[in-house]
Protein backbone atom coordinates (compact mmCIF):
# COMPACT_ATOMS: atom_id res chain seq x y z
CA UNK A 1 -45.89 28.80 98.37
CA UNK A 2 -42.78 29.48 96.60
CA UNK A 3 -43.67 27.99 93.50
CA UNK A 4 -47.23 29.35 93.33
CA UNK A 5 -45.73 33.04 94.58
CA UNK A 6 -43.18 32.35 90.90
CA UNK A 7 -46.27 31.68 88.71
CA UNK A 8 -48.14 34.67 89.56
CA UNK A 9 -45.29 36.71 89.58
CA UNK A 10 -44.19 35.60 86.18
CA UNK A 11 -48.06 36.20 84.69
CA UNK A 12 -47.94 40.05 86.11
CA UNK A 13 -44.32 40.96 86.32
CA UNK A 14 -42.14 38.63 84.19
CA UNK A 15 -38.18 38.67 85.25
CA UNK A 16 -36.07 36.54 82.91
CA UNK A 17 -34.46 34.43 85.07
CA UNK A 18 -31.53 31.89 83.93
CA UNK A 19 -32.28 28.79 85.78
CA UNK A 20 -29.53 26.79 83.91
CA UNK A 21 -27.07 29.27 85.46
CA UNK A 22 -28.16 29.06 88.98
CA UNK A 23 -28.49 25.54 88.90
CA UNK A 24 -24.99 25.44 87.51
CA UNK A 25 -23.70 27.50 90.07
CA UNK A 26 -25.70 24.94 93.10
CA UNK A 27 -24.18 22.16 91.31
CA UNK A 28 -20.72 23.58 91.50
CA UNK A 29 -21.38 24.77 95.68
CA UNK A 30 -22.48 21.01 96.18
CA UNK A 31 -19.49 19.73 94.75
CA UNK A 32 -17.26 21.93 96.36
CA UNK A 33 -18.73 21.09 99.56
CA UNK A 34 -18.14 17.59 98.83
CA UNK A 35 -14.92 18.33 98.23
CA UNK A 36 -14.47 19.67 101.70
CA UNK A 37 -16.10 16.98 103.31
CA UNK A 38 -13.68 13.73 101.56
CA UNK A 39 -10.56 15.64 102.46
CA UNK A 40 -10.51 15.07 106.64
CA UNK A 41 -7.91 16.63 108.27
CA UNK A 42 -7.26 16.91 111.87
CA UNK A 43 -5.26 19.86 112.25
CA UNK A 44 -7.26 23.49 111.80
CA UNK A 45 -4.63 25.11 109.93
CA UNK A 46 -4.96 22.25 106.57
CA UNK A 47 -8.36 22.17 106.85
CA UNK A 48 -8.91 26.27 106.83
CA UNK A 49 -6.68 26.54 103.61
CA UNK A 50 -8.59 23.68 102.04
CA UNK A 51 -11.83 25.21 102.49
CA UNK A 52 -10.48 28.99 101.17
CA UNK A 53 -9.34 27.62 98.41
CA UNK A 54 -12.58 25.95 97.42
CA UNK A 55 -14.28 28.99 98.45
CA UNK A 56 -11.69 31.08 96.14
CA UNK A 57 -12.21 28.66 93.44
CA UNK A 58 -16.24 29.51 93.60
CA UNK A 59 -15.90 33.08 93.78
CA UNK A 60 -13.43 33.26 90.79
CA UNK A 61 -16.13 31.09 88.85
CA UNK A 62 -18.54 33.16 89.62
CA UNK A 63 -16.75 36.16 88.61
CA UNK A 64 -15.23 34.49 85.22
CA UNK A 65 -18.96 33.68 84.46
CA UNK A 66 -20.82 36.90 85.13
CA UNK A 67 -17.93 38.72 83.71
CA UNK A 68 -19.98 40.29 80.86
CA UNK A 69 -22.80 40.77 82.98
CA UNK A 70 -21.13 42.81 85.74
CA UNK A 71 -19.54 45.20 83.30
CA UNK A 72 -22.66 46.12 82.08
CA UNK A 73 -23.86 47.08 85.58
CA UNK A 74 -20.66 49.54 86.12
């Protein structure tokens, strides 16, 4: 459905999207998740700041990447 719902909205209303980038930025979420998941730790407090950080570290990626983009937009 989601695939056939793309093709015929490409043929009437065509959006450029940049599949490169968004698979970029799933690739990066999956590895950051996998990130999360090697480093076990027992205690709440370690594993909190581990998983901000990585969080922090895909937000500022984000940001750094659709720099450009966002200025436009403001």
């Amino acid at each position: 459905m989601m695939v056939l719902s793309y093709i015929i909205g490409q043929r009437y209303y065509p959006v450029g999207y940049h599949f490169i980038r968004c698979f970029g930025y799933l690739g990066l979420a999956i590895i950051l998740y996998l990130a999360s998941t090697v480093f076990t730790f027992t205690d709440v407090l370690p594993r909190l700041s581990l998983n901000t950080l990585l969080l922090a570290i895909y937000i500022a990626t984000v940001l750094l990447i659709e720099k450009p983009r966002l200025s436009k937009v403001f």
